[in-house]
C-alpha atoms as a PDB file:
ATOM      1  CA  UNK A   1      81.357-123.260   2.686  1.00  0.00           C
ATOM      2  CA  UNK A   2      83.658-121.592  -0.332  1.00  0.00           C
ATOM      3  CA  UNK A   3      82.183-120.929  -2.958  1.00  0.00           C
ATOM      4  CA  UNK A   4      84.607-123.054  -5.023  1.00  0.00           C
ATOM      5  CA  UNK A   5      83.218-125.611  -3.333  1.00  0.00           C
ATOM      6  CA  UNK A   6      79.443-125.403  -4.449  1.00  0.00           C
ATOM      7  CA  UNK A   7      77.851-126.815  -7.777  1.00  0.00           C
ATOM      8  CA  UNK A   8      74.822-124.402  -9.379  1.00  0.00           C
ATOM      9  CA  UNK A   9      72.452-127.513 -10.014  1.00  0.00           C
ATOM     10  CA  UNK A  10      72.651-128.676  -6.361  1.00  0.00           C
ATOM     11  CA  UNK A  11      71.958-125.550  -4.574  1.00  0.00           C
ATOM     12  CA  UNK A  12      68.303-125.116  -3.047  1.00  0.00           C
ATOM     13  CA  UNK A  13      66.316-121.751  -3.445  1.00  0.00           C
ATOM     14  CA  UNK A  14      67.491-120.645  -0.253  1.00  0.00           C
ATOM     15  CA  UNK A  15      71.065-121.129  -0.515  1.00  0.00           C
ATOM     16  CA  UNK A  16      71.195-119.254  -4.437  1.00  0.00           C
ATOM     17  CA  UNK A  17      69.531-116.613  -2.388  1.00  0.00           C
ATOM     18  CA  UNK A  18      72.452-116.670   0.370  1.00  0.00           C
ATOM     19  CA  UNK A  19      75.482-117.208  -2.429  1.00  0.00           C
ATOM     20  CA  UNK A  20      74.424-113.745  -4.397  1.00  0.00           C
ATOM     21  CA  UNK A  21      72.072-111.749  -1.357  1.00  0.00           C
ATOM     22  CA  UNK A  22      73.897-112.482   1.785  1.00  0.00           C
ATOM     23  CA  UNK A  23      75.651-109.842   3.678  1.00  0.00           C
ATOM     24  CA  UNK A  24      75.132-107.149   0.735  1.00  0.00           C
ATOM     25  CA  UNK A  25      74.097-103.865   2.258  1.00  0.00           C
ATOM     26  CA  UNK A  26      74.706-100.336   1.901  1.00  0.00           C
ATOM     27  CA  UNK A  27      76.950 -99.130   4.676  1.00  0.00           C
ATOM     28  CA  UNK A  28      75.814 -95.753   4.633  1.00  0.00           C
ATOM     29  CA  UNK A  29      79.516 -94.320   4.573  1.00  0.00           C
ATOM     30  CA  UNK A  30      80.764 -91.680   2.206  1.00  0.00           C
ATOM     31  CA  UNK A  31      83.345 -92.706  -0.719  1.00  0.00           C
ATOM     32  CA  UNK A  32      85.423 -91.231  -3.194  1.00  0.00           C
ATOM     33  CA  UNK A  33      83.371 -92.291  -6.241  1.00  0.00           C
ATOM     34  CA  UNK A  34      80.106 -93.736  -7.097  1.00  0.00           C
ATOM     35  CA  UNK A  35      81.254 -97.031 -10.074  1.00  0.00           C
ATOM     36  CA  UNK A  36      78.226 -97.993 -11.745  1.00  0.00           C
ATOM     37  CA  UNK A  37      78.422-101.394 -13.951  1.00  0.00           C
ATOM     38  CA  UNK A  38      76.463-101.176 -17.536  1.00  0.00           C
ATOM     39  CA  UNK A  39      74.384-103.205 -18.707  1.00  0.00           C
ATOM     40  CA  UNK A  40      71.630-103.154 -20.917  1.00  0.00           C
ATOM     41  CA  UNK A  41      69.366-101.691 -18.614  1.00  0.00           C
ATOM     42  CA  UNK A  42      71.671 -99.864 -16.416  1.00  0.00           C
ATOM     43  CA  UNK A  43      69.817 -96.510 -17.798  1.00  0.00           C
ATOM     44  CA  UNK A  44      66.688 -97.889 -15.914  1.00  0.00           C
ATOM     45  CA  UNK A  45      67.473 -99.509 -13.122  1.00  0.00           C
ATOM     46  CA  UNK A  46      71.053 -98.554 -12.062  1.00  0.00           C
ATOM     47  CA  UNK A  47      71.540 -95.097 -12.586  1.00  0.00           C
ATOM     48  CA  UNK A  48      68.691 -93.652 -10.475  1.00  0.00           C
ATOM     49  CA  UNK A  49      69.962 -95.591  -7.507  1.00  0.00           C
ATOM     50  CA  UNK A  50      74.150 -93.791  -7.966  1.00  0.00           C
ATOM     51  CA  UNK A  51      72.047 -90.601  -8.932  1.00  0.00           C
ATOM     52  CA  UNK A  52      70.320 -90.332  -5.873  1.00  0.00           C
ATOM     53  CA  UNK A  53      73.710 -91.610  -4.308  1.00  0.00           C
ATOM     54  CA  UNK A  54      75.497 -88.298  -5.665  1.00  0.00           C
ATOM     55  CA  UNK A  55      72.845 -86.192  -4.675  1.00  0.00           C
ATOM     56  CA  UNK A  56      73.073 -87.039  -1.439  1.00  0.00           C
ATOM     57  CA  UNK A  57      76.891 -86.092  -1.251  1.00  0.00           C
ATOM     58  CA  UNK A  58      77.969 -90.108  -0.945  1.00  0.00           C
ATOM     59  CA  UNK A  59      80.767 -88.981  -2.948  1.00  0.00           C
ATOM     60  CA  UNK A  60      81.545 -86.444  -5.256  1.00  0.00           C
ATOM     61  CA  UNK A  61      82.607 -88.412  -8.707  1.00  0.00           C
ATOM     62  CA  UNK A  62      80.897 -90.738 -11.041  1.00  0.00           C
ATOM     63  CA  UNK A  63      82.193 -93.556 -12.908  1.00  0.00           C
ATOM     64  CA  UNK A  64      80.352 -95.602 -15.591  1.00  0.00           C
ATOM     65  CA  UNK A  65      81.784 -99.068 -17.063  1.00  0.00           C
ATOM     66  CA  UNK A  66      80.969-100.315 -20.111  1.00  0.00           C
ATOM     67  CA  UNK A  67      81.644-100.411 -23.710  1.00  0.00           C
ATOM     68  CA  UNK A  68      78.736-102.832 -24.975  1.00  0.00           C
ATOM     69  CA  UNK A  69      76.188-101.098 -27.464  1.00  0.00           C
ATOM     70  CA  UNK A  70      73.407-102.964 -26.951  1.00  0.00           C
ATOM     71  CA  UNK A  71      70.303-103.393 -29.632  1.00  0.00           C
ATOM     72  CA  UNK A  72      71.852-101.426 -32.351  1.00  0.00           C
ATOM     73  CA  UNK A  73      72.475 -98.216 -30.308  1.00  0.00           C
ATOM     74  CA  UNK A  74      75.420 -95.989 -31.232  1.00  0.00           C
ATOM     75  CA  UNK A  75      76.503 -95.137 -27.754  1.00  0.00           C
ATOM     76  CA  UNK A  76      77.994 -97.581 -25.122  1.00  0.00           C
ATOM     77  CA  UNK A  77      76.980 -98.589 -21.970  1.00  0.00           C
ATOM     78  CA  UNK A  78      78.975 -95.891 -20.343  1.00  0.00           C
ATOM     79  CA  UNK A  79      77.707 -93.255 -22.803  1.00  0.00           C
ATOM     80  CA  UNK A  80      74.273 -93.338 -22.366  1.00  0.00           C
ATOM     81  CA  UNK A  81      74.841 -93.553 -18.757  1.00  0.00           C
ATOM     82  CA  UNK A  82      76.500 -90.155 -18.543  1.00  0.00           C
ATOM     83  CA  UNK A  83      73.649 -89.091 -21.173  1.00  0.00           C
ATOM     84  CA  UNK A  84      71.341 -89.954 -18.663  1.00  0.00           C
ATOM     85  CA  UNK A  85      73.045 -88.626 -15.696  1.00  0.00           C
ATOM     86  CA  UNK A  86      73.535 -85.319 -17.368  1.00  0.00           C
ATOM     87  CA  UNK A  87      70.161 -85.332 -18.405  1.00  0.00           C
ATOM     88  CA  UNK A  88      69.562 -85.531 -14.325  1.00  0.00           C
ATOM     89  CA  UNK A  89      71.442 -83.079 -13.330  1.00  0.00           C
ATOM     90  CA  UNK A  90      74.582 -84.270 -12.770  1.00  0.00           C
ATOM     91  CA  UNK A  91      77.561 -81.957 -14.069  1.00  0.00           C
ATOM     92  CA  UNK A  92      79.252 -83.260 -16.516  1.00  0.00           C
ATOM     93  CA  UNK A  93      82.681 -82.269 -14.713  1.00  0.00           C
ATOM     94  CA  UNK A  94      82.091 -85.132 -12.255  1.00  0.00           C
ATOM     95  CA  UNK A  95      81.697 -88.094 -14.630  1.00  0.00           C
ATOM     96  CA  UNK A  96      84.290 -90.332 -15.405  1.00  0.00           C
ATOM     97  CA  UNK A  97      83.604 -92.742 -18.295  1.00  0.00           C
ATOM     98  CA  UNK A  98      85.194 -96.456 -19.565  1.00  0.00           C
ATOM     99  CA  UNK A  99      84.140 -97.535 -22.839  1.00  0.00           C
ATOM    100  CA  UNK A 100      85.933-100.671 -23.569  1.00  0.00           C
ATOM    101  CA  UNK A 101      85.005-103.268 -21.160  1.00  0.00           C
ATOM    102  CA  UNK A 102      83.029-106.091 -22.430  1.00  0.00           C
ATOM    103  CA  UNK A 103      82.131-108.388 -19.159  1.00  0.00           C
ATOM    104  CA  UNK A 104      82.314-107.642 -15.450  1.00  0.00           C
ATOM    105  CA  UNK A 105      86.233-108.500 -14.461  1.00  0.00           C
ATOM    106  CA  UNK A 106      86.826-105.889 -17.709  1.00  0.00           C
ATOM    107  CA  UNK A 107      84.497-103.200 -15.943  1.00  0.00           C
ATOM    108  CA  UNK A 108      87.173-103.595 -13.351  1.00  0.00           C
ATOM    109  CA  UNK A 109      90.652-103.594 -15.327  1.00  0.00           C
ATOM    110  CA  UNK A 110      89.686-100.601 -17.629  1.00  0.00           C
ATOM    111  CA  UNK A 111      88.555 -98.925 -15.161  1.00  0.00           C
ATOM    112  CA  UNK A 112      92.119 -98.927 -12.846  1.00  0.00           C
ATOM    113  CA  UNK A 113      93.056 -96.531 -15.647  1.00  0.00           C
ATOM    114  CA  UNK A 114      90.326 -93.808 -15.810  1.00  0.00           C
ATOM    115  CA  UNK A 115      90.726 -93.829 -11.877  1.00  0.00           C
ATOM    116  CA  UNK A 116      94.394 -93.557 -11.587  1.00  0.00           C
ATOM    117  CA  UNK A 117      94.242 -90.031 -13.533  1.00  0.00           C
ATOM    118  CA  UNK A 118      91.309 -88.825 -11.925  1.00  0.00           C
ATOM    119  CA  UNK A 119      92.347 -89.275  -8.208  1.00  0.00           C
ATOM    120  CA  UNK A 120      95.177 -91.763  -8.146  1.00  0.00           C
ATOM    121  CA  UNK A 121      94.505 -94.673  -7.476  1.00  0.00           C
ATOM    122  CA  UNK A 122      96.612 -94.547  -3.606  1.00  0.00           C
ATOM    123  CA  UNK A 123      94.899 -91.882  -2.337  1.00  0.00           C
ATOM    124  CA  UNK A 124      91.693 -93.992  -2.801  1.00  0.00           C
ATOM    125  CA  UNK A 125      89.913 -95.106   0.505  1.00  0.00           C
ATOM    126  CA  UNK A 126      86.455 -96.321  -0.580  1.00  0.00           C
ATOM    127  CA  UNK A 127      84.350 -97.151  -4.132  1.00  0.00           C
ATOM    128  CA  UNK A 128      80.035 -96.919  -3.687  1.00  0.00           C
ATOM    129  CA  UNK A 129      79.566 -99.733  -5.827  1.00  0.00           C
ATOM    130  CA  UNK A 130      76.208 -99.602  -7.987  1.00  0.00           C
ATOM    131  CA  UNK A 131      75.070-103.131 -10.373  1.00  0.00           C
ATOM    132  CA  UNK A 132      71.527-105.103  -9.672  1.00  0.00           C
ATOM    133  CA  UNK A 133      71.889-106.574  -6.346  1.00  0.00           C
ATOM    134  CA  UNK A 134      71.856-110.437  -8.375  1.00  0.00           C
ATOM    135  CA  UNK A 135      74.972-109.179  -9.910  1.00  0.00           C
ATOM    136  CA  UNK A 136      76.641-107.123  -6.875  1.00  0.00           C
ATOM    137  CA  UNK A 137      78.300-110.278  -5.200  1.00  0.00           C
ATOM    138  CA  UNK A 138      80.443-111.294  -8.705  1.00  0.00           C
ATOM    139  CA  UNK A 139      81.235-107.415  -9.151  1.00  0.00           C
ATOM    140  CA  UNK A 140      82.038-106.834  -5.499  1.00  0.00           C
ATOM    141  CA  UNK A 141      84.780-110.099  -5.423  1.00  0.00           C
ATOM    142  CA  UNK A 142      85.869-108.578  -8.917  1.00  0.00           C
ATOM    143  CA  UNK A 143      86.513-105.473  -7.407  1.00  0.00           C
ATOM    144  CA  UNK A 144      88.463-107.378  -4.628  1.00  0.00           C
ATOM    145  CA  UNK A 145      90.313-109.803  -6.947  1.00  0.00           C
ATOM    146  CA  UNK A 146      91.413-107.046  -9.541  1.00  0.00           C
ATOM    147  CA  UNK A 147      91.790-103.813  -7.281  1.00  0.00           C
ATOM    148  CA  UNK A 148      94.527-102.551  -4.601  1.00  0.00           C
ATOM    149  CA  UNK A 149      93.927-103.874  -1.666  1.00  0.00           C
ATOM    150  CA  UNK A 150      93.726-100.939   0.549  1.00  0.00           C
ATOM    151  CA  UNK A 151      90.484 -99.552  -1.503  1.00  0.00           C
ATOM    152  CA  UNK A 152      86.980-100.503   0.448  1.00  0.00           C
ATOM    153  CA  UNK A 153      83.695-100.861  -0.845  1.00  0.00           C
ATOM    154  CA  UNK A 154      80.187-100.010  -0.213  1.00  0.00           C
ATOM    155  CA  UNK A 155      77.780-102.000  -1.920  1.00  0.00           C
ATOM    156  CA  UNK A 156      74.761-100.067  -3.179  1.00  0.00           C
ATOM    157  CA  UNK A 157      72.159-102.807  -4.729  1.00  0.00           C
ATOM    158  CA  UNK A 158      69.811-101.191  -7.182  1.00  0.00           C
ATOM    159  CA  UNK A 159      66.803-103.255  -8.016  1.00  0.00           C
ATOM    160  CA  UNK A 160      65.000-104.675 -11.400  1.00  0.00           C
ATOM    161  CA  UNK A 161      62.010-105.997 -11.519  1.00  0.00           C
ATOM    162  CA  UNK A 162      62.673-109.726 -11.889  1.00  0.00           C
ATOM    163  CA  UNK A 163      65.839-110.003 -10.064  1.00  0.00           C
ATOM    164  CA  UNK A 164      65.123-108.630  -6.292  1.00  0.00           C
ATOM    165  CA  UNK A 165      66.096-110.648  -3.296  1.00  0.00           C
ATOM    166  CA  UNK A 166      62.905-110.978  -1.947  1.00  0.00           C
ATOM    167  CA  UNK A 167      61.048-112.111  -5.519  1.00  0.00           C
ATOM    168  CA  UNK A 168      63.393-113.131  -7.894  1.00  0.00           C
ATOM    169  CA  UNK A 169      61.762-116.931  -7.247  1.00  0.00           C
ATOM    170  CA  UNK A 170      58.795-116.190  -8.292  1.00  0.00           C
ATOM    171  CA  UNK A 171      58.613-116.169 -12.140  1.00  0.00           C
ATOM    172  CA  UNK A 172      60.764-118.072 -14.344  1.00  0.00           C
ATOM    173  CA  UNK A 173      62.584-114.996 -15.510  1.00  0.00           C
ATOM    174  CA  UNK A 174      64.001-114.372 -11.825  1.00  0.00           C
ATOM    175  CA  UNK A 175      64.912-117.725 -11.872  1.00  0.00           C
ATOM    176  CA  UNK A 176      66.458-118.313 -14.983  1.00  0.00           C
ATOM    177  CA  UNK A 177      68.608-115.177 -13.935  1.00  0.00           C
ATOM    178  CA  UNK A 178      69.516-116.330 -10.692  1.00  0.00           C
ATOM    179  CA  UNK A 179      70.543-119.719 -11.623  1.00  0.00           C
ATOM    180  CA  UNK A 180      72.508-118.649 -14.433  1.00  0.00           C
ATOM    181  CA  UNK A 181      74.401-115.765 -12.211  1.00  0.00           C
ATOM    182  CA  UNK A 182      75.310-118.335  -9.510  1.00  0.00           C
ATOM    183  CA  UNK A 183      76.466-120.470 -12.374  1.00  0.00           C
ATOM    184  CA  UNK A 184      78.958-117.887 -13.741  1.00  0.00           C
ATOM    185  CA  UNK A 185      79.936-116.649 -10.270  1.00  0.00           C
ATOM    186  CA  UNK A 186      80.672-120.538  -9.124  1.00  0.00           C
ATOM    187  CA  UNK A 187      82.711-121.440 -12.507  1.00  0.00           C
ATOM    188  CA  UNK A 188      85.092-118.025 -11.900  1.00  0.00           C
ATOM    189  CA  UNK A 189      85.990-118.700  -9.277  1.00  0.00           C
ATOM    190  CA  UNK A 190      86.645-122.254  -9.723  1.00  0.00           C
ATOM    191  CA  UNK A 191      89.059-121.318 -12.736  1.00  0.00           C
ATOM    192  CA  UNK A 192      90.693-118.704 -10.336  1.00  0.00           C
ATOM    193  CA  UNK A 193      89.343-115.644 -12.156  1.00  0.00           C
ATOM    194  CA  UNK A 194      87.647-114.543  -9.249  1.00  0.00           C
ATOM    195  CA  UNK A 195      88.788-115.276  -5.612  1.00  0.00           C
ATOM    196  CA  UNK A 196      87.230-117.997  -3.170  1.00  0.00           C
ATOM    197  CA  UNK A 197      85.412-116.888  -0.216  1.00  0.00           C
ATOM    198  CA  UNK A 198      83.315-118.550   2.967  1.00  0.00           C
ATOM    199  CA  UNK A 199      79.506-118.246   2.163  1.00  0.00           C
ATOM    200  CA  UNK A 200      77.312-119.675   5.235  1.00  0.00           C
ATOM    201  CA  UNK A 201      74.656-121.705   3.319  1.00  0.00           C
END
């Protein structure tokens, strides 16, 4: 079924599970950067997971997204993400940082920039993408709707504690979150923002 197709209040447990969970997995393939969404606790639960991804030598560049400044902090999404990731050991030399996006489909736009000096953008073959795995399916059709088509992704869920596939139904928390992410995900692509695609629920 396309997901243009589905209505948020109708869907059962098991089919929110299968429009935002189904078929995301880590390939295991190398890439020629690590993008890691912000949020407000991308510090905490993001980061460690595109950490450990450069460590293992997934890829050799880092980009954070995200110009929010969340509960009166003075640096952005992005810059206490490459704060952090210094912090861990990761040089400074290979992180690439976006400060101005506001939402998800900006984390994408602003980014084509930052990208397009660093490698360009045609001589990119593949992005390790790093969000929550509740949020990877709206950032991974972002990334699809908004970048060149020849770039392929690896999706690299990192995990919260409310949000997981396996739990996220059992406190009200999880399933606030998952309700309202299905929401969002079904209205963008409705209003073309985002493009349609077959989900087997």
């Amino acid at each position: 079924m396309l997901i243009s197709e589905l209505d948020a209040d109708q869907l059962s447990d098991d089919q929110m599970s299968k429009l935002l969970f189904g078929g995301i997995h880590d390939d295991g393939q190398k890439g020629d950067c690590i993008f890691v969404a912000g949020s407000s606790k991308a510090v905490l639960y993001r980061l460690p997971k595109a950490v450990k991804l450069y460590q293992q030598g997934r890829a050799g560049k880092m980009l954070f997204s995200g110009g929010v400044k969340w509960d009166g902090s003075l640096l952005t999404e992005a810059e206490a993400l490459k704060r952090e990731a210094i912090a861990s050991g990761i040089p400074e030399d290979d992180i690439l940082v976006e400060d101005k996006s506001l939402h998800t489909v900006e984390n994408v736009l602003a980014s084509l920039l930052i990208l397009n000096r660093e490698f360009p953008l045609y001589k990119m073959h593949r992005i390790l993408v790093v969000t929550t795995s509740y949020h990877m399916r709206r950032l991974h059709l972002s990334l699809q709707t908004y970048m060149p088509d020849w770039i392929e992704y690896t999706l690299c869920p990192a995990e919260d504690v409310y949000t997981a596939k396996d739990n996220w139904f059992m406190t009200d928390i999880g399933r606030k979150r998952v309700h309202a992410e299905c929401a969002k995900l079904i209205k963008y692509v409705q209003i073309g923002a985002l493009r349609d695609m077959e989900i087997d629920i």
